[in-house]
C-alpha atoms as a PDB file:
ATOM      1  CA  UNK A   1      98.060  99.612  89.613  1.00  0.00           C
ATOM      2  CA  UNK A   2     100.832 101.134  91.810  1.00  0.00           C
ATOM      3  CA  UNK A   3      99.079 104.468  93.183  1.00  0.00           C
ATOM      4  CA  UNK A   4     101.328 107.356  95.566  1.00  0.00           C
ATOM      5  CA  UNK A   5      99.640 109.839  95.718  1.00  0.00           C
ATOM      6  CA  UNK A   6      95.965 111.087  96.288  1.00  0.00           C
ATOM      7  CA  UNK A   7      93.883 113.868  97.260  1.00  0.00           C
ATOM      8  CA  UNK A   8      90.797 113.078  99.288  1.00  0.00           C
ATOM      9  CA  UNK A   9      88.617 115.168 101.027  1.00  0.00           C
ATOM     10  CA  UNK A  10      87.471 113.901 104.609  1.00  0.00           C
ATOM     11  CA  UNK A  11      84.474 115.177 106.736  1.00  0.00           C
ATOM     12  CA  UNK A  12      84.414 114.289 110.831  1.00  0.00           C
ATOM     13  CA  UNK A  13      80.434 113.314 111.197  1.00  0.00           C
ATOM     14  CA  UNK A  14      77.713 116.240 112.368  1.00  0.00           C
ATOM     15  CA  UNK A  15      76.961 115.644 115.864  1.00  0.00           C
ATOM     16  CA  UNK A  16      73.150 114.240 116.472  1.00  0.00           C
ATOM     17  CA  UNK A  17      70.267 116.872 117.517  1.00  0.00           C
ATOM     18  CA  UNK A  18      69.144 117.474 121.186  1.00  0.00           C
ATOM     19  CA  UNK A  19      65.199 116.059 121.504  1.00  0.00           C
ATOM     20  CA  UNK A  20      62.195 118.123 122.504  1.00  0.00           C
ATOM     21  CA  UNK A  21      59.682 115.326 124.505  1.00  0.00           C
ATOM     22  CA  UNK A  22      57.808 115.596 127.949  1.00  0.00           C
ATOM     23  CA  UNK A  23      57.257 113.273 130.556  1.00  0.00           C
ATOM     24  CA  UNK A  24      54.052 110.888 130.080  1.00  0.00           C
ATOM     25  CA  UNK A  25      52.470 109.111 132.610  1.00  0.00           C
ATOM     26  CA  UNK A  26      50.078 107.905 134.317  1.00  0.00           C
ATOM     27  CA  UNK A  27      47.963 110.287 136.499  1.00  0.00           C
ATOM     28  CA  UNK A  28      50.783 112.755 135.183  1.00  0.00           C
ATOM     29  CA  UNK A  29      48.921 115.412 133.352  1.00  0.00           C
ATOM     30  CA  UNK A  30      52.049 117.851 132.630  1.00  0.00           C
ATOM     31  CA  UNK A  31      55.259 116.336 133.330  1.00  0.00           C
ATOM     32  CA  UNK A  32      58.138 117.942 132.451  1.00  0.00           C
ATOM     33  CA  UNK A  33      60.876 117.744 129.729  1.00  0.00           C
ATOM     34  CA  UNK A  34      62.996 114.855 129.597  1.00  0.00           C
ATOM     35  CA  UNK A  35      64.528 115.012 125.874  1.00  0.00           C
ATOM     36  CA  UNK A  36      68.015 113.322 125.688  1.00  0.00           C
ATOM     37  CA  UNK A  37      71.321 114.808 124.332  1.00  0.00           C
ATOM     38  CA  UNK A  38      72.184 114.116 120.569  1.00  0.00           C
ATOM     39  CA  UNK A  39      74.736 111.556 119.622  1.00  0.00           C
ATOM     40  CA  UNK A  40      78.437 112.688 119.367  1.00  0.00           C
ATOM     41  CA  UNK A  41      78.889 112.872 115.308  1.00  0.00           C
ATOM     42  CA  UNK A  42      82.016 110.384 114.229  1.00  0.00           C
ATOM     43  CA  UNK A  43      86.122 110.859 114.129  1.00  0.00           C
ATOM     44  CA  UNK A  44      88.478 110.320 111.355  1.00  0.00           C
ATOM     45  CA  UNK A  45      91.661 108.263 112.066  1.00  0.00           C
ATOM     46  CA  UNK A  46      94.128 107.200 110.027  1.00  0.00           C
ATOM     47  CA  UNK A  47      95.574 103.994 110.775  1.00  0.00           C
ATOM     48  CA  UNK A  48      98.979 102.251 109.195  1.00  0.00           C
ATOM     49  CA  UNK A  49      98.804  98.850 107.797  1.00  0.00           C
ATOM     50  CA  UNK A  50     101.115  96.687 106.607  1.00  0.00           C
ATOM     51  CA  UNK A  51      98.790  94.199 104.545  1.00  0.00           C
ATOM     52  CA  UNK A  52      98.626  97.705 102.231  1.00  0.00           C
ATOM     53  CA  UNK A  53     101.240  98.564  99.591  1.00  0.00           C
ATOM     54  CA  UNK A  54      99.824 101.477  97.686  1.00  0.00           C
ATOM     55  CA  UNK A  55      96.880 103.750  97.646  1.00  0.00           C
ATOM     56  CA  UNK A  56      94.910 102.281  95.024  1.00  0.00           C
ATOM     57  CA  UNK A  57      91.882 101.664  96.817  1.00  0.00           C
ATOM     58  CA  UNK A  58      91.019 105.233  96.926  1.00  0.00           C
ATOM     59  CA  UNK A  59      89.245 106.917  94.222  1.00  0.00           C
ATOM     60  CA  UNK A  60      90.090 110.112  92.579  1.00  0.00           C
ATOM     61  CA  UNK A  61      89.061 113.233  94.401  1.00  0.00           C
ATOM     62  CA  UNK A  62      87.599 111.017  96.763  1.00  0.00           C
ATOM     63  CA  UNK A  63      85.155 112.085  99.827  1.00  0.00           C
ATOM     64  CA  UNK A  64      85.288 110.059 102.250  1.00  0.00           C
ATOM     65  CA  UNK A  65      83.044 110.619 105.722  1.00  0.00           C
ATOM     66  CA  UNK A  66      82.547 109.748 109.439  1.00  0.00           C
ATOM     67  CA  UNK A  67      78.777 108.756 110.100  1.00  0.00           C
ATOM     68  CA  UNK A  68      76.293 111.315 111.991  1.00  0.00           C
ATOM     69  CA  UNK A  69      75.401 111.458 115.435  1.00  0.00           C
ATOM     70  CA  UNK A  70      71.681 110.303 115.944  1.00  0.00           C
ATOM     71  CA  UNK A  71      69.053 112.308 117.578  1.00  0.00           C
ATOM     72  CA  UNK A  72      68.923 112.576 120.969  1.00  0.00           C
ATOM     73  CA  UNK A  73      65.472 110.180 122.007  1.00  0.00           C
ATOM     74  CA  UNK A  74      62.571 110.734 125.196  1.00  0.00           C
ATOM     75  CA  UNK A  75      63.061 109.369 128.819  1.00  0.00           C
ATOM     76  CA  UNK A  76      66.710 111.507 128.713  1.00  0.00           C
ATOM     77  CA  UNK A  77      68.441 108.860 126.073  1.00  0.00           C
ATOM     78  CA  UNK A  78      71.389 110.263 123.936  1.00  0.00           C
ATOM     79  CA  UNK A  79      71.558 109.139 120.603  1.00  0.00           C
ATOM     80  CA  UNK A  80      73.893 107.502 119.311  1.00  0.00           C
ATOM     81  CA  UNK A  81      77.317 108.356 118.458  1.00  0.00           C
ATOM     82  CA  UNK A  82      78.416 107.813 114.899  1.00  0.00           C
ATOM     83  CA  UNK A  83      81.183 105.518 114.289  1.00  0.00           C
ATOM     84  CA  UNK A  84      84.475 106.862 113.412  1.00  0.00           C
ATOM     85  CA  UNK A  85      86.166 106.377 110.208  1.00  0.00           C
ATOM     86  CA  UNK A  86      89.441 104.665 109.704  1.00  0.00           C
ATOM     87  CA  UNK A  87      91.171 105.703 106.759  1.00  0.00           C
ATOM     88  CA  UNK A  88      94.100 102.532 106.422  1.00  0.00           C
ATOM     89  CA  UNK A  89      97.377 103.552 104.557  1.00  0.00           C
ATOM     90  CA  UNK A  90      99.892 101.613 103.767  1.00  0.00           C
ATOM     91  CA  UNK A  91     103.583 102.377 106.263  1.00  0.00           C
ATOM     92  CA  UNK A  92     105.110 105.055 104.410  1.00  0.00           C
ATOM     93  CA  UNK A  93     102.247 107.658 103.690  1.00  0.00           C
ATOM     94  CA  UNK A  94     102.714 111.608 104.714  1.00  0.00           C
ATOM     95  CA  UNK A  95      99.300 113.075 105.383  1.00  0.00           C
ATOM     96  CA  UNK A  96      99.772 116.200 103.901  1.00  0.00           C
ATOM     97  CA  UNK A  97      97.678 119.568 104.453  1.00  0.00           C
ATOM     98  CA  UNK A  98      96.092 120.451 100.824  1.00  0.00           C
ATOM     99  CA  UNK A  99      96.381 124.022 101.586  1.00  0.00           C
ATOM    100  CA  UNK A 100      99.237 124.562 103.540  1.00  0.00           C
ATOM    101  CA  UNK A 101     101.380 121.730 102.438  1.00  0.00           C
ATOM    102  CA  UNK A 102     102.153 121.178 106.322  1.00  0.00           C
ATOM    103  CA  UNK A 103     103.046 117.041 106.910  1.00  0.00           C
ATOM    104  CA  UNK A 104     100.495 116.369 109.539  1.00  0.00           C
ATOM    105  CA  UNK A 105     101.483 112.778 110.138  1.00  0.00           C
ATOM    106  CA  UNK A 106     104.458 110.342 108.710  1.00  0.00           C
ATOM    107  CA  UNK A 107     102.591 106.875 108.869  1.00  0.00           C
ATOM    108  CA  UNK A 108     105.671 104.887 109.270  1.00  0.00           C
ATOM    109  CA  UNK A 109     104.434 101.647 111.700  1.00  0.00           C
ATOM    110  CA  UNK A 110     102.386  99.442 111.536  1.00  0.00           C
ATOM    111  CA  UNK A 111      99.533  99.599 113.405  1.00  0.00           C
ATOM    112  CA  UNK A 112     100.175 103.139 114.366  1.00  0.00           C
ATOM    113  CA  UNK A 113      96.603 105.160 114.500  1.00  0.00           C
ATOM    114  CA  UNK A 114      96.238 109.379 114.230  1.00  0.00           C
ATOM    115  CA  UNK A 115      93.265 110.705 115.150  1.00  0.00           C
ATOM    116  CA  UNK A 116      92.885 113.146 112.328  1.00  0.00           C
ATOM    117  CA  UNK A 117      89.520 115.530 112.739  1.00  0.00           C
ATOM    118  CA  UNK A 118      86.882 114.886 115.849  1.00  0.00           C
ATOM    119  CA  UNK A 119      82.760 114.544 114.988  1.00  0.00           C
ATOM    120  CA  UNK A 120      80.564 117.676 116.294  1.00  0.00           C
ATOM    121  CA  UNK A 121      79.113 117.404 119.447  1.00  0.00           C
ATOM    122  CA  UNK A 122      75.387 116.348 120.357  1.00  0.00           C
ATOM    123  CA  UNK A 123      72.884 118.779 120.527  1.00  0.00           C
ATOM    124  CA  UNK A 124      71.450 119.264 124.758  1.00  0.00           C
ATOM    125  CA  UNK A 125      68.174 118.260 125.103  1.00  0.00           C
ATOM    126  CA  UNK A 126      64.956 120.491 125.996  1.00  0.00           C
ATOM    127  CA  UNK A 127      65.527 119.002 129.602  1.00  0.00           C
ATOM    128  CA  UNK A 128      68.887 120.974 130.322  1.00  0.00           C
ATOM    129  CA  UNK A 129      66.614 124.537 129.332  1.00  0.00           C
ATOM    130  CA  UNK A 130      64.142 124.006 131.956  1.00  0.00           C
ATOM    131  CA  UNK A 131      63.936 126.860 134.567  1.00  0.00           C
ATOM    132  CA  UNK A 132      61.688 128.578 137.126  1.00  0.00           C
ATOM    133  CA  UNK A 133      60.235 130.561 134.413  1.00  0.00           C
ATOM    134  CA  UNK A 134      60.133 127.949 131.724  1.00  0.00           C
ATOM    135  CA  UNK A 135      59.401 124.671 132.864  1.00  0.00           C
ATOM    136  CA  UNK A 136      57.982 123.347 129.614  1.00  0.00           C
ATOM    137  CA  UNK A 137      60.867 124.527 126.701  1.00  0.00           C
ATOM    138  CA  UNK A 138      60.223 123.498 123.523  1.00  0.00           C
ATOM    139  CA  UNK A 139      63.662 124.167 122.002  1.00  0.00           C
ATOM    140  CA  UNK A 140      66.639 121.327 121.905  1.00  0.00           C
ATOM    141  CA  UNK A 141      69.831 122.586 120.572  1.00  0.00           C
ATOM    142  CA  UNK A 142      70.881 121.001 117.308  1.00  0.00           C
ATOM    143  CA  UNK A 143      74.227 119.277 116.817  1.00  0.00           C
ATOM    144  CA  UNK A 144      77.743 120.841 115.725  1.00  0.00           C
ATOM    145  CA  UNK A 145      78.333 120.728 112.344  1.00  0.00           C
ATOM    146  CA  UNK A 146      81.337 118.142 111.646  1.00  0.00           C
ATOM    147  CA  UNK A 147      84.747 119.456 110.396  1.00  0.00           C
ATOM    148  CA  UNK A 148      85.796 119.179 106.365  1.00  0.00           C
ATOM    149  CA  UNK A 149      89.407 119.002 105.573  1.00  0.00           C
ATOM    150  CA  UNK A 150      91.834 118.208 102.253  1.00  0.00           C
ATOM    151  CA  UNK A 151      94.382 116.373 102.525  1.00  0.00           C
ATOM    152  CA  UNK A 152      96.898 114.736 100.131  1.00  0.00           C
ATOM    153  CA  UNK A 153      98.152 111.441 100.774  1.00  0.00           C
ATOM    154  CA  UNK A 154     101.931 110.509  99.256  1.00  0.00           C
ATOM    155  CA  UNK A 155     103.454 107.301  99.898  1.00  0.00           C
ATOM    156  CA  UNK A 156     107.114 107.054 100.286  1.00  0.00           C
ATOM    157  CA  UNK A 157     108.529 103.691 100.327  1.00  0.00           C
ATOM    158  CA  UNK A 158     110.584 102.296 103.671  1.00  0.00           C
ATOM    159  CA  UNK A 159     113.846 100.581 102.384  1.00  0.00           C
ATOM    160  CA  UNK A 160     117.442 100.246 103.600  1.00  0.00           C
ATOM    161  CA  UNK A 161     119.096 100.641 100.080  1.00  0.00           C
ATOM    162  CA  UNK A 162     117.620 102.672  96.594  1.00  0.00           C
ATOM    163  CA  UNK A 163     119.076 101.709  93.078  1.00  0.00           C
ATOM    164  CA  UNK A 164     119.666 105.491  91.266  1.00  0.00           C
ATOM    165  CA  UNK A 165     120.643 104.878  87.503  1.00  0.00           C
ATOM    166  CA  UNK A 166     120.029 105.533  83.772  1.00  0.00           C
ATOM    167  CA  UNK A 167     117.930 103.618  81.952  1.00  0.00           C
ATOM    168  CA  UNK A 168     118.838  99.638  81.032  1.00  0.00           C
ATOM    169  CA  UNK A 169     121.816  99.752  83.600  1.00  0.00           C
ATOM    170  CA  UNK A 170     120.482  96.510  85.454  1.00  0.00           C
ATOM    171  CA  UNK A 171     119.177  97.498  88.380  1.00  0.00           C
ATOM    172  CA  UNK A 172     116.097  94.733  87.865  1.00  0.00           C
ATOM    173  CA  UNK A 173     118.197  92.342  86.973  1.00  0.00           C
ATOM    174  CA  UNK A 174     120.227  92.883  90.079  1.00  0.00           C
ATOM    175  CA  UNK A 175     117.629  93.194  92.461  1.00  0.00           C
ATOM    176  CA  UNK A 176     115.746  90.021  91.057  1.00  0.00           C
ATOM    177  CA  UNK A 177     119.246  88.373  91.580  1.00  0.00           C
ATOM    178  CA  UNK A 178     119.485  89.472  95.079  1.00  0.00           C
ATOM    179  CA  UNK A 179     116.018  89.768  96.467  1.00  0.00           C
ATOM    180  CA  UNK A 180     112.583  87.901  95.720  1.00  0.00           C
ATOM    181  CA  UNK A 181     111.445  90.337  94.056  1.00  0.00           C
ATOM    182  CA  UNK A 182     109.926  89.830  90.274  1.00  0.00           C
ATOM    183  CA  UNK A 183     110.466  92.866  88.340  1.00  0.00           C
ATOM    184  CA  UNK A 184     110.088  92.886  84.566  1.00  0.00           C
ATOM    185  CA  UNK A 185     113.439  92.862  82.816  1.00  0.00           C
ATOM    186  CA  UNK A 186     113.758  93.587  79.058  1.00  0.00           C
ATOM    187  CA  UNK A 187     116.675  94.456  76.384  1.00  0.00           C
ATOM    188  CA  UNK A 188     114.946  98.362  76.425  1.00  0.00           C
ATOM    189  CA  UNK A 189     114.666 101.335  78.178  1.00  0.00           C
ATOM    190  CA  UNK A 190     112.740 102.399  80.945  1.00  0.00           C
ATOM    191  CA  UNK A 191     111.719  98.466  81.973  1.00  0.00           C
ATOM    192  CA  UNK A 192     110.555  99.342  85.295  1.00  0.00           C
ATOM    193  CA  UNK A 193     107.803 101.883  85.360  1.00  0.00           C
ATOM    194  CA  UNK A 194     106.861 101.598  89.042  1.00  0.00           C
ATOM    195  CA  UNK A 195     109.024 101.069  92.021  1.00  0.00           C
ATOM    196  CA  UNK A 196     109.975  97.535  93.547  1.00  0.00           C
ATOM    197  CA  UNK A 197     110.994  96.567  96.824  1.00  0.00           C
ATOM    198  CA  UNK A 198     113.055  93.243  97.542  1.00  0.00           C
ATOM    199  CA  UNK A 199     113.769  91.758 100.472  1.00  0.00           C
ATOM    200  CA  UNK A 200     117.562  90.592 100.461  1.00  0.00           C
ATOM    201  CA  UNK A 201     118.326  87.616 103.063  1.00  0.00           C
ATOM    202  CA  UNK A 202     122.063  88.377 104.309  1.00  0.00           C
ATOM    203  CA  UNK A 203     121.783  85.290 107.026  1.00  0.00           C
ATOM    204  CA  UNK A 204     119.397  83.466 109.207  1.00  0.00           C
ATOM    205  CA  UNK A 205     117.723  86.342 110.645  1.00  0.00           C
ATOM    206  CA  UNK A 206     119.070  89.342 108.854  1.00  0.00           C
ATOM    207  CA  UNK A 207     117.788  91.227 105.983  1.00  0.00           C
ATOM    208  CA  UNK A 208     117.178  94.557 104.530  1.00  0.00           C
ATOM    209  CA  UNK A 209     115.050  95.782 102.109  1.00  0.00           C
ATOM    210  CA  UNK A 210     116.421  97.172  98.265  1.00  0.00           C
ATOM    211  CA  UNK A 211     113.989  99.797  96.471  1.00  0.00           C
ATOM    212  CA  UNK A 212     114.023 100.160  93.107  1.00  0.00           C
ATOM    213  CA  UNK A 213     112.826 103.103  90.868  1.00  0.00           C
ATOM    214  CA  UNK A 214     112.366 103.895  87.220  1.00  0.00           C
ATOM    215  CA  UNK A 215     115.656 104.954  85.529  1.00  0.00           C
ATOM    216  CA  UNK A 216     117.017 108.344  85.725  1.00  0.00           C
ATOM    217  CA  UNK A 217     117.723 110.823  83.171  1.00  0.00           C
ATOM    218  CA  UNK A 218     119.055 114.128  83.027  1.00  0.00           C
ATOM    219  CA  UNK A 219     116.893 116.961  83.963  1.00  0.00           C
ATOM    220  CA  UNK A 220     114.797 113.936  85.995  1.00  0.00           C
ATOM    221  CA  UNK A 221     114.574 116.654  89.237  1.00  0.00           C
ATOM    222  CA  UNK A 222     112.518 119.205  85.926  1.00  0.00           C
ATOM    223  CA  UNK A 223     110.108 116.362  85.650  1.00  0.00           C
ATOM    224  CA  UNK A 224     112.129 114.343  82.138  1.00  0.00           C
ATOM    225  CA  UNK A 225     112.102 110.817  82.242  1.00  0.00           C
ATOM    226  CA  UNK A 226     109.730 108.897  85.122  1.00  0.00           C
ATOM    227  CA  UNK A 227     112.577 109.217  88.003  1.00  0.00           C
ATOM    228  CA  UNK A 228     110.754 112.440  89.129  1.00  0.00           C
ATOM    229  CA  UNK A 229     106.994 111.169  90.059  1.00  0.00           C
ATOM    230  CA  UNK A 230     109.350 108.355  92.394  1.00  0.00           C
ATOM    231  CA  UNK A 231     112.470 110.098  93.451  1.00  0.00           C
ATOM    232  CA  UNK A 232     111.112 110.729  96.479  1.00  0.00           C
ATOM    233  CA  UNK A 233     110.993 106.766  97.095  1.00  0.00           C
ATOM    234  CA  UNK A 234     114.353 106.786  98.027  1.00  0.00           C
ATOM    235  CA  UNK A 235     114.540 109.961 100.226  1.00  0.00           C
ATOM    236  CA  UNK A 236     113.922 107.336 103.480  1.00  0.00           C
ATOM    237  CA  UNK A 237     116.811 104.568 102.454  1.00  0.00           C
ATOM    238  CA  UNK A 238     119.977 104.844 104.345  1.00  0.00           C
ATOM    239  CA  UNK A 239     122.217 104.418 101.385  1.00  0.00           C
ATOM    240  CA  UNK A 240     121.798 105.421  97.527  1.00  0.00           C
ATOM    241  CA  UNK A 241     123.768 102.341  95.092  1.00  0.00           C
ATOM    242  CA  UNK A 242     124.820 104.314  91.983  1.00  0.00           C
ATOM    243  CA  UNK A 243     124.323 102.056  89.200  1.00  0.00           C
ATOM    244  CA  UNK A 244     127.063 102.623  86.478  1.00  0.00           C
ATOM    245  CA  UNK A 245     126.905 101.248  83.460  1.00  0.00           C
ATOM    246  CA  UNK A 246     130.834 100.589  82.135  1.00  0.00           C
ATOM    247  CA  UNK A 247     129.796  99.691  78.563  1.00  0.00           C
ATOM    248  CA  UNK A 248     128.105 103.218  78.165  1.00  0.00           C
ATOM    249  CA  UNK A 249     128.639 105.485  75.888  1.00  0.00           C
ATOM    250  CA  UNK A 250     128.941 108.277  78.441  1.00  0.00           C
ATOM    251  CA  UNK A 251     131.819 107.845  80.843  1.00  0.00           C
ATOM    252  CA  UNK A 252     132.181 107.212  84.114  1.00  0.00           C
ATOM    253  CA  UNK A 253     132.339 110.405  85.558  1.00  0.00           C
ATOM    254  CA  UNK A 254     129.892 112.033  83.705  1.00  0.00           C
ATOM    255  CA  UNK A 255     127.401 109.183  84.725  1.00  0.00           C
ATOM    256  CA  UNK A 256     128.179 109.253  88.619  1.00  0.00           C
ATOM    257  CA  UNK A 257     128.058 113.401  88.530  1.00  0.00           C
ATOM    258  CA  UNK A 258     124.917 113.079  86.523  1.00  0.00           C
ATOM    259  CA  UNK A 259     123.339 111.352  88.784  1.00  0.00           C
ATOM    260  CA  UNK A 260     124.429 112.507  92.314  1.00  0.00           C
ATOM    261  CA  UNK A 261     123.453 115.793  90.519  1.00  0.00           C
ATOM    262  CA  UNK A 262     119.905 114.972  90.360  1.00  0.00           C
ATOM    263  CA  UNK A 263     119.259 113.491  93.130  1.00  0.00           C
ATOM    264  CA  UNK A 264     120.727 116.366  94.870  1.00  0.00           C
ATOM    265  CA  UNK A 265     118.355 119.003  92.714  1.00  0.00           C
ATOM    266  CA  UNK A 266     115.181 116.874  94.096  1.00  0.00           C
ATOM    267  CA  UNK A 267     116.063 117.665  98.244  1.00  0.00           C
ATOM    268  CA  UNK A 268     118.324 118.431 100.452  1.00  0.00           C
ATOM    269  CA  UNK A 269     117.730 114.976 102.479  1.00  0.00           C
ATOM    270  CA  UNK A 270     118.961 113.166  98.949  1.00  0.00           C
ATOM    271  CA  UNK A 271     122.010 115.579  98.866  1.00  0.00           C
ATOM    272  CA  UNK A 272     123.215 114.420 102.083  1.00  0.00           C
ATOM    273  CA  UNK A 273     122.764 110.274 101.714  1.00  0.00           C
ATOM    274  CA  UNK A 274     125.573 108.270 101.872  1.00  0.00           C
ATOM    275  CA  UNK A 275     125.804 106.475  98.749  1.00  0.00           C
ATOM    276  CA  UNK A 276     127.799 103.600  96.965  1.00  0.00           C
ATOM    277  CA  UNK A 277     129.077 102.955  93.305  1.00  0.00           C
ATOM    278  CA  UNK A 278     128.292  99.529  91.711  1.00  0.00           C
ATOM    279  CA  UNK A 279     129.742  98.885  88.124  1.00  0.00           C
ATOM    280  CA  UNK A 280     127.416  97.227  85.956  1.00  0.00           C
ATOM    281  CA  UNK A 281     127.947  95.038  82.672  1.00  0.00           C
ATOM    282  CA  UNK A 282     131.779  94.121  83.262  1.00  0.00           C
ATOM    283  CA  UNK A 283     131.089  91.071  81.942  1.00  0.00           C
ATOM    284  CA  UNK A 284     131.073  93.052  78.067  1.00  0.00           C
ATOM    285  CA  UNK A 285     134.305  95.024  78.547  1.00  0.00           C
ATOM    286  CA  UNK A 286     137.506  93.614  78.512  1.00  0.00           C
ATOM    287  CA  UNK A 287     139.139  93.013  82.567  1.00  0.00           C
ATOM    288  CA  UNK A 288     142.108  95.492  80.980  1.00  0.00           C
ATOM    289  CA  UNK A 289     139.627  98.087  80.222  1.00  0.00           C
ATOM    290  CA  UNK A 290     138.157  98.037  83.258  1.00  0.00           C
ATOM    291  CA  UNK A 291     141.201  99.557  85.477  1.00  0.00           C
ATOM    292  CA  UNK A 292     141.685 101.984  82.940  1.00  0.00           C
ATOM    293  CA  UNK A 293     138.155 103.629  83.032  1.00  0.00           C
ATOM    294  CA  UNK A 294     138.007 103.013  86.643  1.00  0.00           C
ATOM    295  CA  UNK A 295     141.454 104.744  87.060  1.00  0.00           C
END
């Protein structure tokens, strides 16, 4: 199942409590305190991967959390610190601020890590509250309390070139032809109900990557159709390939207006793309026919 977006909740770990213990020995009757420092409670990272395409491994309204710092031990030993979480997302994702809607971090390479929230400290130990006047405490701070944060993850695909067209134009069929990818093509509407990148060899060592997303319809930017949940897919290609359809019953212009038109409603960063027309289904309309709904 092709997954974009998700809200998760994410908790750094609660740092480990400081320990109250004494000296014991031998011949040592009253030694003093020599409790050890709580563990450092656990980070959360997120970390870009490229062996991930979507966020389907997380669950809805998931909570995910860094492990707890351990309690501080006798003989002055820390505890252990709790191992931070990695939170892997495939290149693409926006970490977004649940509340504020702020983009914390664009997740765009791979490999690329963000430390996200840091664990509590480690509680002190009863030895670091030993003075002239107390030289036996009994108290040992306890840890920090980690940090709890929303988030919403969307993924926005990374491609060179987006397909933008109504519905049964051939955008699959022309990105199948092109590229290696697979999509489903079909003699109906709205084929493609989740978007597909290809990768389209141009030489030896050259390529760049097509995207393609469910048809467009009018009104797509008010939520009709299915373009609206992945218009945003396409806000990171550098070019937009109008697909127009010349064996349509709406004409050209209306198509190509139609379109730019909604792309333009869903951002500003759409508005301003550079984009190309591609004709589709001359093969149906007569060559003479062509020049004079081009023209």
């Amino acid at each position: 199942m092709f997954i974009d977006s998700v809200e998760l909740t994410v908790s750094s770990g609660k740092g480990g409590p400081g320990c109250v213990a004494f000296r014991r020995e031998k011949f040592v009757l009253n030694g003093g305190p020599n409790g050890g420092d709580g563990g450092k409670g656990g980070d959360i990272w997120f970390k870009c991967d490229n062996n991930t395409h979507t966020l389907s491994h997380f669950q809805k309204k998931m909570h995910i959390k860094a492990d707890n710092g351990a309690t501080g031990e006798s003989s002055n030993m820390a505890g252990k610190s709790g191992a931070k979480k990695i939170i892997i997302v495939p290149p693409g994702t926006q970490i977004i601020d649940a509340d504020s809607g702020e983009v914390l971090f664009d997740m765009l390479k791979d490999g690329q890590e963000e430390l996200f929230i840091t664990g509590g400290r480690g509680g002190l130990g009863n030895t670091h509250f030993k003075s002239s006047t107390n030289q036996r405490p009994t108290y040992a701070q306890p840890g920090e309390k980690g940090e709890t944060r929303a988030v919403k993850l969307e993924l926005k695909l990374i491609a060179d070139v987006g397909l933008v067209g109504f519905p049964n134009v051939g955008k699959s069929t022309l990105i199948s032809t092109l590229s290696n990818a697979r999509p489903e093509i079909a003699n109906y509407e709205f084929t493609t109900l989740t978007p597909k990148l290809g990768q389209v060899n141009i030489g030896d060592f050259e390529s760049f990557i097509m995207a393609d997303i469910p048809a467009i319809i009018g009104g797509a930017h008010e939520g009709k159709g299915l373009g609206i949940e992945f218009l945003r897919h396409i806000e990171r290609t550098k070019i937009l390939l109008f697909m127009i359809d010349l064996a349509s019953y709406r004409d050209l212009k209306e198509q190509i207006e139609t379109l730019k038109n909604e792309v333009a409603l869903f951002s500003d960063k759409l508005a301003a793309s550079q984009y190309a027309i591609a004709l589709t289904r001359a093969d149906i309309v007569p060559p003479e026919e062509i020049n004079d709904l081009v023209s």
